[in-house]
N, C-alpha and C. Protein backbone atom coordinates (compact mmCIF):
# COMPACT_ATOMS: atom_id res chain seq x y z
N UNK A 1 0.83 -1.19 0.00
CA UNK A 1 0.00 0.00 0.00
C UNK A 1 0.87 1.26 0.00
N UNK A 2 2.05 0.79 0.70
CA UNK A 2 3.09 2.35 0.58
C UNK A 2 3.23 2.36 -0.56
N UNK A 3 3.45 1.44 -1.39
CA UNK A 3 4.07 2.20 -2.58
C UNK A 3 3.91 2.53 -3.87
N UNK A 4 2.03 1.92 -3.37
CA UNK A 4 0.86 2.79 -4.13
C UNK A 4 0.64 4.00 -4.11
N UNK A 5 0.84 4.82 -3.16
CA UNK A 5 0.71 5.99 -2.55
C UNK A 5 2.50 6.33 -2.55
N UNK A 6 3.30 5.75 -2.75
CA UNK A 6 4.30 6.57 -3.40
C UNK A 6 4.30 6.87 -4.95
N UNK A 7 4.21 5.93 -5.73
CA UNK A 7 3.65 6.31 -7.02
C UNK A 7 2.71 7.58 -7.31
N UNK A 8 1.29 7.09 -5.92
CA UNK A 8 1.06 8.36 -6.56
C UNK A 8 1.48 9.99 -6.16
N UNK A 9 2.23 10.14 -5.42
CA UNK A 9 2.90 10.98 -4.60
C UNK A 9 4.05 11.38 -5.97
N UNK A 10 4.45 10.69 -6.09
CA UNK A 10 5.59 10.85 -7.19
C UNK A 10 4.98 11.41 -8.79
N UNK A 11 4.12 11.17 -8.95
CA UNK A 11 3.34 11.56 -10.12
C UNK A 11 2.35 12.50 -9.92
N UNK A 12 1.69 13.13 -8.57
CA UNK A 12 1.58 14.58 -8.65
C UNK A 12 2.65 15.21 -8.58
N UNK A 13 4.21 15.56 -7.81
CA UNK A 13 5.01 15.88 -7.97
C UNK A 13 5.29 16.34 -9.17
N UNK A 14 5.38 15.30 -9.77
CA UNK A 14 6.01 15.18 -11.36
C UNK A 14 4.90 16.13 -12.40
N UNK A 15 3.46 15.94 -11.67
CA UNK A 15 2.49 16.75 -12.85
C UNK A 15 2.66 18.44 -12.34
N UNK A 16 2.97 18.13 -11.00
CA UNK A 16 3.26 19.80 -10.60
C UNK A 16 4.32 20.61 -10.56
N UNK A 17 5.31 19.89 -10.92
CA UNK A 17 6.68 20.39 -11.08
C UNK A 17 6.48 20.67 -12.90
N UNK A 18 5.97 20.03 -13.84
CA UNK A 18 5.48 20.10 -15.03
C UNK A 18 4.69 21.50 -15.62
N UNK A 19 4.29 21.87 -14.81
CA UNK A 19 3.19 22.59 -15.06
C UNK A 19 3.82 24.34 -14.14
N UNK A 20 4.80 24.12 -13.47
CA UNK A 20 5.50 25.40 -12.62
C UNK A 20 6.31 25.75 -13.76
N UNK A 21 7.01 24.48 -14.59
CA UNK A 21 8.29 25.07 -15.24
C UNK A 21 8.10 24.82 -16.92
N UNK A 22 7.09 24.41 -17.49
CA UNK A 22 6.72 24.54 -18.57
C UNK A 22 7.11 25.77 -19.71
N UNK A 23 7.48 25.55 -20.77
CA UNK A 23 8.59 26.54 -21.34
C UNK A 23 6.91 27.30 -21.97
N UNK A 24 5.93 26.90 -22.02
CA UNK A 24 5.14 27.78 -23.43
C UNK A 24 3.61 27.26 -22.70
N UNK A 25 2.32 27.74 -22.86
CA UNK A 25 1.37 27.68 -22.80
C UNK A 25 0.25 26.35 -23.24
N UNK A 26 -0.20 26.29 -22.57
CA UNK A 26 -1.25 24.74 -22.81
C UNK A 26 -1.68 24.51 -24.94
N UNK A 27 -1.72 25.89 -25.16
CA UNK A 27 -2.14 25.88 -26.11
C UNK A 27 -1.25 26.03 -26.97
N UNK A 28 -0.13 26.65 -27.20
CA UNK A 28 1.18 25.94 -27.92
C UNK A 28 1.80 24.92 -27.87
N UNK A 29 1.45 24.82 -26.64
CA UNK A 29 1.91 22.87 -26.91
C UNK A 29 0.90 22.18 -27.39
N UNK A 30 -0.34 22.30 -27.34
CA UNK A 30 -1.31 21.43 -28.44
C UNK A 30 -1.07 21.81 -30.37
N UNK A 31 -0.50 23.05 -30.30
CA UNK A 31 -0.45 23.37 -31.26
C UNK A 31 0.95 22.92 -32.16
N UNK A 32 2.04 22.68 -31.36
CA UNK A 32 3.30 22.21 -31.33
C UNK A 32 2.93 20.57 -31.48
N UNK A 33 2.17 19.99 -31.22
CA UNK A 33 1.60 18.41 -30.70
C UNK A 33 1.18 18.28 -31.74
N UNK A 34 0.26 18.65 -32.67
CA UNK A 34 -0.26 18.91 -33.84
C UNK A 34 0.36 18.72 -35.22
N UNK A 35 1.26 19.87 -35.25
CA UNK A 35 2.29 19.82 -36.06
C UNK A 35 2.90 18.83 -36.27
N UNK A 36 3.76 18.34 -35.09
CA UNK A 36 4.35 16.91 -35.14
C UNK A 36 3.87 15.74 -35.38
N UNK A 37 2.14 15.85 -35.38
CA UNK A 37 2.12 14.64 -35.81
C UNK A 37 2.12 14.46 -37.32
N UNK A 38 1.27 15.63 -37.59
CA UNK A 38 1.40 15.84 -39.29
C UNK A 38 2.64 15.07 -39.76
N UNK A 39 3.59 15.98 -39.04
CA UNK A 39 4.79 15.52 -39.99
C UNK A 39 5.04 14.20 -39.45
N UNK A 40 5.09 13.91 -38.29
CA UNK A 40 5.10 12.27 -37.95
C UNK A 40 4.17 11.11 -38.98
N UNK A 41 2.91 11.68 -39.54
CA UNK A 41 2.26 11.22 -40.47
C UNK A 41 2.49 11.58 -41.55
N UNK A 42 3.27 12.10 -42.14
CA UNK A 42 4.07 12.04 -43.17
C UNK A 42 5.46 10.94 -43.51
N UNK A 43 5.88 11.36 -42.18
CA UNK A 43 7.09 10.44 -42.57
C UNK A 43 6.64 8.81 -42.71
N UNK A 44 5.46 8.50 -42.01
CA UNK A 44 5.06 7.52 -41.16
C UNK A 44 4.46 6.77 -43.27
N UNK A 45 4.25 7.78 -43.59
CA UNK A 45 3.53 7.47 -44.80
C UNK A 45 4.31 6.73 -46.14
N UNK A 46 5.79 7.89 -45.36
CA UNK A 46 6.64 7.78 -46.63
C UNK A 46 7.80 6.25 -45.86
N UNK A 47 7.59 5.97 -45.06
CA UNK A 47 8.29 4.71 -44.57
C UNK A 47 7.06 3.85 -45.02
N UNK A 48 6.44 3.95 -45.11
CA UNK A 48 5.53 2.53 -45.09
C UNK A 48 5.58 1.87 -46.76
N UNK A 49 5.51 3.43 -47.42
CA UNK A 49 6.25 2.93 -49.12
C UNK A 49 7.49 2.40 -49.34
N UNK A 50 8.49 3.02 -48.76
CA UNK A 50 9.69 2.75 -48.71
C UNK A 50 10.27 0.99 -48.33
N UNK A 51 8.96 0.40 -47.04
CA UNK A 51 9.27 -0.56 -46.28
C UNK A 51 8.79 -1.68 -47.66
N UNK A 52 7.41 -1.02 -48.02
CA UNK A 52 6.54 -2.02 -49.16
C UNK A 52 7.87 -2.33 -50.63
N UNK A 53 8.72 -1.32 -51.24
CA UNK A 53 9.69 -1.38 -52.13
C UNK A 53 10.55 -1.85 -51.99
N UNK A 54 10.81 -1.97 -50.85
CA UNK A 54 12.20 -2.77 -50.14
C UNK A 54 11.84 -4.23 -50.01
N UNK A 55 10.80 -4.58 -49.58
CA UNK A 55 10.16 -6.07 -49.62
C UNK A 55 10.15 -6.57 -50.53
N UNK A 56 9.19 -5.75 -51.53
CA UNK A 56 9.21 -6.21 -53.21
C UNK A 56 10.68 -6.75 -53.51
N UNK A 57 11.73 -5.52 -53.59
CA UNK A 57 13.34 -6.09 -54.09
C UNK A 57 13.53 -7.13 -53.69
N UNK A 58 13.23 -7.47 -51.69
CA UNK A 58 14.04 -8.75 -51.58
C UNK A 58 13.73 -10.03 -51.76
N UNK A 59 12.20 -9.70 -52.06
CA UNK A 59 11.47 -11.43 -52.38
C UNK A 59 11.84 -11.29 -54.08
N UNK A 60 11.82 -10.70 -54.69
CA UNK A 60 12.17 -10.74 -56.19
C UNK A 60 13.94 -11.11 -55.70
N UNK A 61 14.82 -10.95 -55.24
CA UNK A 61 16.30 -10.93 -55.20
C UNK A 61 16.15 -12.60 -54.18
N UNK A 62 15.09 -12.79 -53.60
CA UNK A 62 14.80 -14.51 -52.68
C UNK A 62 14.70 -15.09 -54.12
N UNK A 63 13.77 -15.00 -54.88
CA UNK A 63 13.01 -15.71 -55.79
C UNK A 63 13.98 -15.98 -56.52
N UNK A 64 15.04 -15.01 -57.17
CA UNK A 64 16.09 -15.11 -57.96
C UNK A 64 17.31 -16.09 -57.49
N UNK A 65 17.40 -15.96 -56.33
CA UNK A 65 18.71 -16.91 -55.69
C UNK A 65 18.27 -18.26 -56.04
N UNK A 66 16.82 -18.78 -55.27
CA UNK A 66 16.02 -19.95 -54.54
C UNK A 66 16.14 -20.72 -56.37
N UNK A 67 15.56 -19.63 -57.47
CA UNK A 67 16.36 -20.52 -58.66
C UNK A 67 17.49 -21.23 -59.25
N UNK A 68 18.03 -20.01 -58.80
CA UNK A 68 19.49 -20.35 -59.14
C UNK A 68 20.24 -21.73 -58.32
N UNK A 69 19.60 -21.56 -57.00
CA UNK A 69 20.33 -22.41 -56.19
C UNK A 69 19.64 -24.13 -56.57
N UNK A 70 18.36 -24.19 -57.06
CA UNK A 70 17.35 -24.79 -57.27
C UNK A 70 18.13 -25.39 -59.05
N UNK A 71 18.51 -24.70 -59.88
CA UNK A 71 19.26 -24.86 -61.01
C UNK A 71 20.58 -25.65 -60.67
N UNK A 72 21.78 -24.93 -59.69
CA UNK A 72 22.66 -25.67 -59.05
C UNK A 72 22.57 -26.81 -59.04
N UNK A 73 21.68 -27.59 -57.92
CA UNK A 73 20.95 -28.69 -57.60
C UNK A 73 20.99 -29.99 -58.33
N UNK A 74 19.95 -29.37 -59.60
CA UNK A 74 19.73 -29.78 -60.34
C UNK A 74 21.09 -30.30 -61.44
N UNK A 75 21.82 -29.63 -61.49
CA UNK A 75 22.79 -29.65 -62.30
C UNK A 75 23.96 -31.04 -61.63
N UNK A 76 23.90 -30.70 -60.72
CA UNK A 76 24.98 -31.53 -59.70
C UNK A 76 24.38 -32.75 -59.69
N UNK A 77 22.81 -32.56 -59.25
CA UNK A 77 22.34 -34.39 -59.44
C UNK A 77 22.56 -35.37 -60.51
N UNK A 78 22.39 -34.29 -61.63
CA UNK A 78 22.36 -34.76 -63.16
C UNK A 78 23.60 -35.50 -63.31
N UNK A 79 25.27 -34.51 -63.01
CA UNK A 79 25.74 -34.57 -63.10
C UNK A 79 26.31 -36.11 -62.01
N UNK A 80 25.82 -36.12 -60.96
CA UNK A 80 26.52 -36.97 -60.29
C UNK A 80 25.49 -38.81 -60.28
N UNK A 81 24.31 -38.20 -61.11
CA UNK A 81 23.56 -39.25 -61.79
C UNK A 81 24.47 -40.16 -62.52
N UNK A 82 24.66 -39.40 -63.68
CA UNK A 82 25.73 -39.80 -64.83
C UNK A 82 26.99 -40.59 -64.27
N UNK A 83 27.18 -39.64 -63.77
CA UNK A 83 28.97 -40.47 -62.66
C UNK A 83 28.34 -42.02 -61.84
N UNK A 84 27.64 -41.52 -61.17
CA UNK A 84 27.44 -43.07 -60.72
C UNK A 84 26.86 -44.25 -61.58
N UNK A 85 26.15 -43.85 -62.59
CA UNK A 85 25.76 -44.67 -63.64
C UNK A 85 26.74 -45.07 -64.68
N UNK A 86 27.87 -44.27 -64.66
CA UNK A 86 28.89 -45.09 -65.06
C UNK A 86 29.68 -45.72 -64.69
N UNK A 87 30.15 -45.40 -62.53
CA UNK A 87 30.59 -46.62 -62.55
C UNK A 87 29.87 -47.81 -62.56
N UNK A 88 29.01 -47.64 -62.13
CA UNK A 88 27.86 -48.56 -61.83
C UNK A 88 27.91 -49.77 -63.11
N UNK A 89 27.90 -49.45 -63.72
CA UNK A 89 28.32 -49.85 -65.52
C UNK A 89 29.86 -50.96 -65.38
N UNK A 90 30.64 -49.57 -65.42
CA UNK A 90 31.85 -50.52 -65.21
C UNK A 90 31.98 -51.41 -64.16
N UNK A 91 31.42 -51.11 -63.11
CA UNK A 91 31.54 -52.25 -61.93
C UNK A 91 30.87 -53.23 -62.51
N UNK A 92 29.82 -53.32 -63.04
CA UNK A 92 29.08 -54.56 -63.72
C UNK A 92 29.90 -55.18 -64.52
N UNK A 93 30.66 -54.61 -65.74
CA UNK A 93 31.24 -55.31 -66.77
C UNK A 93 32.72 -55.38 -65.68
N UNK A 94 33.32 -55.55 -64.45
CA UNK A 94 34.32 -55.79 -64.27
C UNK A 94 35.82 -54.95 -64.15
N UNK A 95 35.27 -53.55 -65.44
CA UNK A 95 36.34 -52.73 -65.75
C UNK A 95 36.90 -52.48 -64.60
N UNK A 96 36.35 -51.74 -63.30
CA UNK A 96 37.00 -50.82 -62.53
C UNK A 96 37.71 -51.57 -61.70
């Protein structure tokens, strides 16, 4: 219970020490509050395009690897298809 009643002890303090030394008027700071968000909703606008273009690149730059690596793969199996099907071959006829 004390330190319910320190909290709130500490936070009128804090709203009244706020309000003694405040640089500007209730209403410049709503007006100051205002402003910022604008521009906070601006920027907020121009990140959210920015975040959407950047996604696009990296699943197009995923998509591009996941082929390539997917081509790799493919190439090596083929390749190591062949190899074992030939010794496979020669072990049958004795050669190796």
């Amino acid at each position: 219970m004390k330190f319910l009643w320190g909290i709130l002890a500490g936070f009128a303090l804090g709203v009244a020490v706020g309000l003694l030394l405040a640089p500007q008027s209730g209403e410049a700071t709503r007006a100051q509050l205002s402003e910022q968000g604008v521009v906070l909703r601006n920027r907020s606008g121009n990140l959210t395009g920015d975040l959407r273009s950047r996604a696009t690149e990296l699943s197009q730059e995923m998509r591009v690897r996941a082929n390539e690596a997917l081509e790799q793969g493919r190439e090596i199996y083929a390749r190591t298809k062949d190899d074992l099907a030939d010794r496979y071959s020669k072990a049958k006829s004795g050669d190796l």
